[in-house]
Protein backbone atom coordinates (compact mmCIF):
# COMPACT_ATOMS: atom_id res chain seq x y z
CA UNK A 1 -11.51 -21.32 20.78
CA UNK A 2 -7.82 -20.39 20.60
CA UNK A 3 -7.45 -16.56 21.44
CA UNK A 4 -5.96 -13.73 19.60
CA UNK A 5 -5.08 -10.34 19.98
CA UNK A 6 -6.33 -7.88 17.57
CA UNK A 7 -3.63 -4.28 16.89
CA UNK A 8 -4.76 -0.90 16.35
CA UNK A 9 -8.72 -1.96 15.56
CA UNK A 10 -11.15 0.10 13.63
CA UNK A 11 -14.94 0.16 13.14
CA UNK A 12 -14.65 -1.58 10.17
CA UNK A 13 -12.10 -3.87 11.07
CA UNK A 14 -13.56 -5.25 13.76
CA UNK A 15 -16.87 -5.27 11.48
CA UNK A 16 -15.74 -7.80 9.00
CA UNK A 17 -13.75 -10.10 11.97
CA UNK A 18 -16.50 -10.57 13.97
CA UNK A 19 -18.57 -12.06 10.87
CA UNK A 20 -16.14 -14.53 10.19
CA UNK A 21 -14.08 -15.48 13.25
CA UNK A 22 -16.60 -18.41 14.62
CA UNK A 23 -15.78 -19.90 11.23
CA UNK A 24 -11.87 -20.49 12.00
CA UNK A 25 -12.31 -21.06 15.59
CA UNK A 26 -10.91 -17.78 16.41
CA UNK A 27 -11.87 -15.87 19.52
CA UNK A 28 -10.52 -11.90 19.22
CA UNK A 29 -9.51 -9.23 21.68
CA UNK A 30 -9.41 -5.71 19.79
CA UNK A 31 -7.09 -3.41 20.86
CA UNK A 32 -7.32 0.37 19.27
CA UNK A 33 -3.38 0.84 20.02
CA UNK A 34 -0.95 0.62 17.53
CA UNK A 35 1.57 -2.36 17.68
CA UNK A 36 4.66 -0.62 18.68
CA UNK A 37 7.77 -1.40 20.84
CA UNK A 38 5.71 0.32 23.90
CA UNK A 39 2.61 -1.48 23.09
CA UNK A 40 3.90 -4.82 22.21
CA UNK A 41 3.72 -6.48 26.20
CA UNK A 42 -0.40 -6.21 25.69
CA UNK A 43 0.04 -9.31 23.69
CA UNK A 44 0.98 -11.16 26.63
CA UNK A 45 -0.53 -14.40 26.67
CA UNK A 46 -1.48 -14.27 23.32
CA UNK A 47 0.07 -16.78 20.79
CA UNK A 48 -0.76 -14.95 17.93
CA UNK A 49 -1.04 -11.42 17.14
CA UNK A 50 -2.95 -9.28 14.59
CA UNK A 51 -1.03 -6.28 12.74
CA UNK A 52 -1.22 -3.81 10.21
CA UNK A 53 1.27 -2.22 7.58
CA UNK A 54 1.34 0.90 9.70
CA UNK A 55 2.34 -0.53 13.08
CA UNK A 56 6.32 -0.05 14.12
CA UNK A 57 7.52 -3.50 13.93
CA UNK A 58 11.46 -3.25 14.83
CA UNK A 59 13.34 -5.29 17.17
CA UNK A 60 12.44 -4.19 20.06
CA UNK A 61 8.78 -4.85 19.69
CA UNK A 62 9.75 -8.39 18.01
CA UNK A 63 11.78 -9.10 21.08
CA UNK A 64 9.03 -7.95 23.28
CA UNK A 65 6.40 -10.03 21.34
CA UNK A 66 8.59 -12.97 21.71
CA UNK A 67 8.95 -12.57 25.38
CA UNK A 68 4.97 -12.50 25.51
CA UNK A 69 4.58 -15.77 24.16
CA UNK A 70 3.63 -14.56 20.28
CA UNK A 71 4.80 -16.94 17.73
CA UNK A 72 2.31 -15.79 14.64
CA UNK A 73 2.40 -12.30 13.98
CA UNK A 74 -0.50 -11.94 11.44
CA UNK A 75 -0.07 -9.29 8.95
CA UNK A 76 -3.97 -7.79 7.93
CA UNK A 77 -2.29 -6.16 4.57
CA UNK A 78 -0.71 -6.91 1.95
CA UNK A 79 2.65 -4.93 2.69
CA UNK A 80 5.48 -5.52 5.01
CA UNK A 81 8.16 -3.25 4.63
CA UNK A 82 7.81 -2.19 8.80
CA UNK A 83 9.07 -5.43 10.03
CA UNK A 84 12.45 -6.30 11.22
CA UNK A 85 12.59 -9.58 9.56
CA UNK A 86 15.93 -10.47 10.62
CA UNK A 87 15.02 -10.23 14.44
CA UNK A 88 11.66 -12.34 13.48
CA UNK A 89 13.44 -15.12 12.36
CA UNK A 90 13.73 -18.06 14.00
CA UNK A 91 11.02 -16.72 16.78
CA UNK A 92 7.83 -15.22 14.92
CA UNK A 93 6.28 -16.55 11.73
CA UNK A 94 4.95 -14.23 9.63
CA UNK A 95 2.33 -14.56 7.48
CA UNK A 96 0.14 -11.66 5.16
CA UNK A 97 -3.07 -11.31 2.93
CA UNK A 98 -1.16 -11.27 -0.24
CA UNK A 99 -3.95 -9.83 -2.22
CA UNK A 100 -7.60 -9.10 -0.92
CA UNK A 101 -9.10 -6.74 -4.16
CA UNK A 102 -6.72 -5.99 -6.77
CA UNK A 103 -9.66 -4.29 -8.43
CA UNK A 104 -10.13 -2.14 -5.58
CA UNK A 105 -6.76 -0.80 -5.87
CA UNK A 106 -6.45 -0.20 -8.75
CA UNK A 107 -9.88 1.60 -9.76
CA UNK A 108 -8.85 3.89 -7.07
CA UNK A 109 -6.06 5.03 -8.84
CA UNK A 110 -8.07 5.91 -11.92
CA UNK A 111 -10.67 7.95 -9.88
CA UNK A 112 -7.81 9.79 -8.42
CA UNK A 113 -6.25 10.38 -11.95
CA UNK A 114 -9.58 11.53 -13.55
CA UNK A 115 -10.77 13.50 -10.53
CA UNK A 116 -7.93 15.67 -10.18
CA UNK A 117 -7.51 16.08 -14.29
CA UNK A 118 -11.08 17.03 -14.47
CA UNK A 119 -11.07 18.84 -11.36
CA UNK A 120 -14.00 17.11 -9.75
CA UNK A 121 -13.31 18.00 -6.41
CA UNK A 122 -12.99 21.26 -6.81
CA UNK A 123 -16.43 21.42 -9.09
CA UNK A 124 -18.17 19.76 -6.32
CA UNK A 125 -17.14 21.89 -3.91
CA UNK A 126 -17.63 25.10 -5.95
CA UNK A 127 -21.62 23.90 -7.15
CA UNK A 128 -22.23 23.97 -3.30
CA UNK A 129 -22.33 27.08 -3.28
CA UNK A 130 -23.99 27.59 -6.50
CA UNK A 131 -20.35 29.18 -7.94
CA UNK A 132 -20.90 27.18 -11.84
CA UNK A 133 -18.28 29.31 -13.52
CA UNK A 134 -16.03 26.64 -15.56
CA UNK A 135 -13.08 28.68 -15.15
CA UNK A 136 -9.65 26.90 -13.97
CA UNK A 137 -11.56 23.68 -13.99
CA UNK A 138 -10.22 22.55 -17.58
CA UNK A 139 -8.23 19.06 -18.02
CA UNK A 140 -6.94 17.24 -20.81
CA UNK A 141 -8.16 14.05 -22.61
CA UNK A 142 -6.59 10.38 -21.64
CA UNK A 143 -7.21 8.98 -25.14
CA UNK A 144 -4.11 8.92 -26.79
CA UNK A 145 -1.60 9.73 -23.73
CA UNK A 146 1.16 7.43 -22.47
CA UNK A 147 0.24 6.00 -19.59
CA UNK A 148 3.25 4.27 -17.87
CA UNK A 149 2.92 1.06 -15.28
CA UNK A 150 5.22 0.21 -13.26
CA UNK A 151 4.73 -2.86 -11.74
CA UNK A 152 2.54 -5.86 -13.49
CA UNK A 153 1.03 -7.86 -10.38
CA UNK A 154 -2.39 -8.20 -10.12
CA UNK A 155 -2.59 -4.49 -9.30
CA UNK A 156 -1.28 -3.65 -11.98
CA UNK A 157 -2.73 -5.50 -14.93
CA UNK A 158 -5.95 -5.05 -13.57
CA UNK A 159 -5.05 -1.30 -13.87
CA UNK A 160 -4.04 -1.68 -17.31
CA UNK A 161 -6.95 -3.31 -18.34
CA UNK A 162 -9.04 -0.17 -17.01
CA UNK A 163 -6.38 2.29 -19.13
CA UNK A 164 -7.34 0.36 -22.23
CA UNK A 165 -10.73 1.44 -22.56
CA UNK A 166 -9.64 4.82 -21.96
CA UNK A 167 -8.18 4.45 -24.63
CA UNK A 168 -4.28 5.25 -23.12
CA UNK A 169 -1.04 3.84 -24.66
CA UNK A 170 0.42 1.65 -22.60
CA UNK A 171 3.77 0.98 -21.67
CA UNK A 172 5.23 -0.69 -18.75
CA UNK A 173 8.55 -1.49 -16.64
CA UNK A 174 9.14 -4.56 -14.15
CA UNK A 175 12.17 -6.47 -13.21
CA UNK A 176 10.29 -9.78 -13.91
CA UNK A 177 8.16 -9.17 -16.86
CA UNK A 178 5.42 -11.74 -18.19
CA UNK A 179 5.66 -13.46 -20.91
CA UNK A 180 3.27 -13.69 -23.17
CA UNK A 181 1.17 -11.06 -21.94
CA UNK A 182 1.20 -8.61 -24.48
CA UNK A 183 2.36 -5.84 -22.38
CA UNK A 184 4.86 -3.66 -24.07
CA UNK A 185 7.78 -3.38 -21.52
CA UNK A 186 10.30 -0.97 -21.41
CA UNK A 187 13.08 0.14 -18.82
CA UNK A 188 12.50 2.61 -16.66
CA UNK A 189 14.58 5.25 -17.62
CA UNK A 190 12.47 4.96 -21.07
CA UNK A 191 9.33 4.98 -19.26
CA UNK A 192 10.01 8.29 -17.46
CA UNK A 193 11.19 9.85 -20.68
CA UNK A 194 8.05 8.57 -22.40
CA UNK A 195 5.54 8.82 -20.20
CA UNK A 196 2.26 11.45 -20.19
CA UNK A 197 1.57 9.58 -17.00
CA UNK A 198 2.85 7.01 -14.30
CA UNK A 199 1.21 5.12 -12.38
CA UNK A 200 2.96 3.17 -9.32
CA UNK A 201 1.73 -0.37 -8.74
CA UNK A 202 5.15 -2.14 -7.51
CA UNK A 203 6.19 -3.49 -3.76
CA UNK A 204 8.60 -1.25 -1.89
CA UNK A 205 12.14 -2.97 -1.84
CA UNK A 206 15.74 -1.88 -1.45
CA UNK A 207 15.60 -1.42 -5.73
CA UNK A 208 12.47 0.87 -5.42
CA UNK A 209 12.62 2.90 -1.82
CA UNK A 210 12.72 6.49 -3.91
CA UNK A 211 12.78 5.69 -7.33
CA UNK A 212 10.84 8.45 -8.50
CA UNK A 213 13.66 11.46 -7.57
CA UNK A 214 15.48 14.51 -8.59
CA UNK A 215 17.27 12.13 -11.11
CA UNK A 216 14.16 10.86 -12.61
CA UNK A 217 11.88 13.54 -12.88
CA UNK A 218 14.48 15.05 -14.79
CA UNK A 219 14.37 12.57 -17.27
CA UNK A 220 10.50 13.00 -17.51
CA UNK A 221 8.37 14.87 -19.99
CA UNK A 222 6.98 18.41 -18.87
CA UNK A 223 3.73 18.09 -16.73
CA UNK A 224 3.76 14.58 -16.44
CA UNK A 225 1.04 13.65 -14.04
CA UNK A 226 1.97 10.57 -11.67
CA UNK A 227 0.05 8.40 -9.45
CA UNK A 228 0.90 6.86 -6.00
CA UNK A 229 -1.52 3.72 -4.82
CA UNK A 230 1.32 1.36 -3.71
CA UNK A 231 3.51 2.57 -1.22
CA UNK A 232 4.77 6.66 -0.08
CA UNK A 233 8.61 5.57 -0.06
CA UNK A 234 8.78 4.85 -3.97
CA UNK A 235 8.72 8.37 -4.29
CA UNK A 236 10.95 10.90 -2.39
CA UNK A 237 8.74 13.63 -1.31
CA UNK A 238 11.05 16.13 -1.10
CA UNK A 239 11.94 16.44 -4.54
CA UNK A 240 8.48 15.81 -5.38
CA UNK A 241 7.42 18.89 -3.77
CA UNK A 242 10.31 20.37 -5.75
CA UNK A 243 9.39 19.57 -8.99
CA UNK A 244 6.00 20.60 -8.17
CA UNK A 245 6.80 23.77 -7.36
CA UNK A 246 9.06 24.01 -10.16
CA UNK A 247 6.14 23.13 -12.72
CA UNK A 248 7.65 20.11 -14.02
CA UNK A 249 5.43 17.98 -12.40
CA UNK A 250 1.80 18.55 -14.08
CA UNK A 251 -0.21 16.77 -11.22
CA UNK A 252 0.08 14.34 -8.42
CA UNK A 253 -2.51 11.93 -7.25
CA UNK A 254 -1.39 10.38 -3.74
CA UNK A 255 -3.12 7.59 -1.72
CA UNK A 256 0.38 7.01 0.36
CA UNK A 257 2.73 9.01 1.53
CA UNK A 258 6.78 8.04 2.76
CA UNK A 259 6.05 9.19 6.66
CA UNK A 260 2.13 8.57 6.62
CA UNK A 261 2.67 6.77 9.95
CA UNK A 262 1.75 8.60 12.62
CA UNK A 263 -1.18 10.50 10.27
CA UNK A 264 -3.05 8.31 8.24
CA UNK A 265 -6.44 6.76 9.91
CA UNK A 266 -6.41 9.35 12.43
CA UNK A 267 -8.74 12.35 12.38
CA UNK A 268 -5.82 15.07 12.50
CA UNK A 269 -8.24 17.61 11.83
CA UNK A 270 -7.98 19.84 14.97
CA UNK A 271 -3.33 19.05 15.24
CA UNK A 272 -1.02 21.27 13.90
CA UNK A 273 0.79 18.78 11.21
CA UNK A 274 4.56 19.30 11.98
CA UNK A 275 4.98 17.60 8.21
CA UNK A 276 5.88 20.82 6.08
CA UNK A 277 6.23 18.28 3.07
CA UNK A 278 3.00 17.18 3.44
CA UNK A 279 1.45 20.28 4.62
CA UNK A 280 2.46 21.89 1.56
CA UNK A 281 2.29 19.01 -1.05
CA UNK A 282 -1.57 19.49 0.47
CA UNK A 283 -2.00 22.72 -0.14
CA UNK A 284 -1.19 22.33 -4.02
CA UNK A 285 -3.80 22.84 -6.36
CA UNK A 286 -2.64 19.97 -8.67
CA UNK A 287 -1.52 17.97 -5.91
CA UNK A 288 -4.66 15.50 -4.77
CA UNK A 289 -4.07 13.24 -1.61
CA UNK A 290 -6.32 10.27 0.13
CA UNK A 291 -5.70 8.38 3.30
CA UNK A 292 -4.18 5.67 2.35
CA UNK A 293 -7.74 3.88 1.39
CA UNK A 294 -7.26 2.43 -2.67
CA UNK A 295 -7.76 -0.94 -0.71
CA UNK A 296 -11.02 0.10 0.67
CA UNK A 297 -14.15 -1.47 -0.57
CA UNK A 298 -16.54 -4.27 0.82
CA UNK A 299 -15.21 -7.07 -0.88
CA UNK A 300 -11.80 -5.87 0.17
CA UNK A 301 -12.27 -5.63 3.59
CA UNK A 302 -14.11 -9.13 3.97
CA UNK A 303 -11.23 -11.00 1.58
CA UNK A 304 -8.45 -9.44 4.26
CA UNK A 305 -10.14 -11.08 7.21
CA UNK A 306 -11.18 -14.16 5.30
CA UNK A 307 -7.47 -14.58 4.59
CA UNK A 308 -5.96 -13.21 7.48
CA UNK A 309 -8.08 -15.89 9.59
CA UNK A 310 -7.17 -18.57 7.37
CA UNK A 311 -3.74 -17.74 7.84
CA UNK A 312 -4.48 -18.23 11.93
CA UNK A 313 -6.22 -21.60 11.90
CA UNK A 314 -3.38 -23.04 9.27
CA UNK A 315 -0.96 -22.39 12.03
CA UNK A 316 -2.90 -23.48 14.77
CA UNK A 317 -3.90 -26.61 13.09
CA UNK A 318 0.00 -27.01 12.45
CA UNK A 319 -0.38 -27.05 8.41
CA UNK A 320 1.73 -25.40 5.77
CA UNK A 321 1.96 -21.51 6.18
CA UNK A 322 0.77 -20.68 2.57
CA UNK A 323 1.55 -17.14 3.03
CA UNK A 324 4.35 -17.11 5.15
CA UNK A 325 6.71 -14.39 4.22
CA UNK A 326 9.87 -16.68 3.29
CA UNK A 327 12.79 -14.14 4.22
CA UNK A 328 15.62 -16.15 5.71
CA UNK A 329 17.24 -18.52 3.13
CA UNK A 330 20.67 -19.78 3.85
CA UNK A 331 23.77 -18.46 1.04
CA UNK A 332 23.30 -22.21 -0.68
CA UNK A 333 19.74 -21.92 -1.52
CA UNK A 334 19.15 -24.31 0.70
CA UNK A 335 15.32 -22.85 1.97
CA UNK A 336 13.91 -24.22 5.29
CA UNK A 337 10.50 -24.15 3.80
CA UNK A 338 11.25 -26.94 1.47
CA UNK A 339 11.78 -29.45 4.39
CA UNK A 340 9.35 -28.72 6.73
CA UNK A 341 6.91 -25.96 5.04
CA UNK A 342 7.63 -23.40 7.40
CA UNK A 343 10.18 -20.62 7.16
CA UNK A 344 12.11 -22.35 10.59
């Protein structure tokens, strides 16, 4: 059994590992710390370690990780934005679950963007206390509104696919558009200007850290509603909050949030959040926000460890990574990967 060392372990983490480890050969310690630069030396003696999008992952935990003996560093998620890549390379592979549920994701976005149109939440909570008056609880129909996509992965057309028998036009912006797919593409200045609706369903890069803003909102209709499943840095909070406040924003459903970090997972029910962004993006009545948990359904939850173990025994059995991050290619184009498989 080759041993491996488990990062910031939940209930139902640990649930869906422990079903399939004896399958890959696997044996698990769980740790319920975060992997962090002060938490990295518990992977000593571990050749492989277990992360999540949430962990810090800078240099100094790489370096410490290195000196530990870790040469896999086995992301449970789909993301990777929190790892210092360029002090990874040539010491720890990297390897991620590059889809577990796209269906997941994506139907969570449409219960967030019905429940807070049709004010669900708040009906619920009012009916509990027998309180039926119908007052302030009024939305608007999605049959015949723009809804605009950005970003057509998996997420994303499975997303669109839900829209369409909602009857919402549909309109769509992404650097690499598919062909033949009968998606109407636009850029994305036009999709802000067009848009009843957006719905985020693109990775965080250099091109997309913040690129809802001040700038962009301006260019978008009047109460345009927008939607948040992918990642909390696409959008800069601040002037969120801003053009909340300022009405031009109609409604904002949030599963992620830019500095969700130290927050989401953890019962912060009885801390005083220093977040005054958050505190009062929260405290919005057409602002609706979830823990970061689009991705979390059964089958999700058993395709991440399926994968993420998969990913393990490749490497121990010395195959090809097949989803190793690739994120050092020389100036030439001259990948490593294409020699020997592997990244280095």
């Amino acid at each position: 059994m080759k041993k491996v060392c488990f990062f910031d372990t939940k209930p139902y983490d640990k649930l869906y590992f422990e079903q399939l480890k004896d399958q890959y050969g696997v044996e698990i310690d769980y740790f319920e710390t975060r992997l962090g630069p002060k938490t990295a030396f518990m992977a000593k003696g571990y050749e492989v370690a277990i992360a999540f999008v949430n962990d810090i992952i800078d240099k100094e935990a790489i370096d410490v990780l290195y000196e530990c003996g870790v040469r896999l560093l086995a992301m449970r998620s789909a993301g990777y934005n929190n790892i210092d890549f360029k002090a990874a390379f040539g010491k720890i592979h990297v390897v991620r679950v590059p889809a577990y549920s796209p269906y997941a994701v994506a139907e969570h976005a449409m219960a967030l963007l019905l429940t807070l149109n049709r004010k669900i939440h708040r009906a619920y909570s009012r009916t509990r206390e027998f309180n039926f008056s119908l007052n302030g609880l009024m939305g608007f129909d999605l049959h015949g509104k723009t809804m605009g996509v950005v970003g057509t992965g998996k997420i994303g057309r499975v997303f669109i696919d839900i829209c369409k028998g909602f009857g919402l036009k549909i309109i769509a912006y992404d650097p690499f558009p598919l062909e033949n797919s009968g998606i109407q593409y636009v850029s994305f200045e036009e999709l802000c200007k067009a848009s009843d609706i957006i719905s985020l369903h693109c990775p965080l890069t250099k091109d997309t850290f913040h690129m809802i803003n001040q700038k962009t909102i301006d260019l978008m209709k009047k109460g345009v509603y927008i939607v948040n499943t992918s990642r909390g840095a696409l959008i800069n909070s601040e002037d969120l909050l801003h053009a909340i406040k300022e009405e031009k924003i109609g409604g904002a459903c949030l599963d992620v949030y830019e500095e969700e970090t130290e927050l989401f997972y953890e019962d912060m029910s009885y801390t005083i959040i220093q977040d005054d962004v958050l505190s009062r993006m929260i405290s919005m009545p057409n602002v609706l926000v979830t823990s970061h948990q689009a991705f979390f359904t059964k089958e999700a939850l058993h395709n991440i460890a399926e994968t993420t173990l998969m990913n393990i025994k490749e490497y121990f059995d010395q195959q090809v990574l097949t989803n190793e991050i690739c994120y050092q290619c020389t100036k030439t184009g001259d990948c490593p990967r294409d020699k020997n498989n592997r990244c280095f």
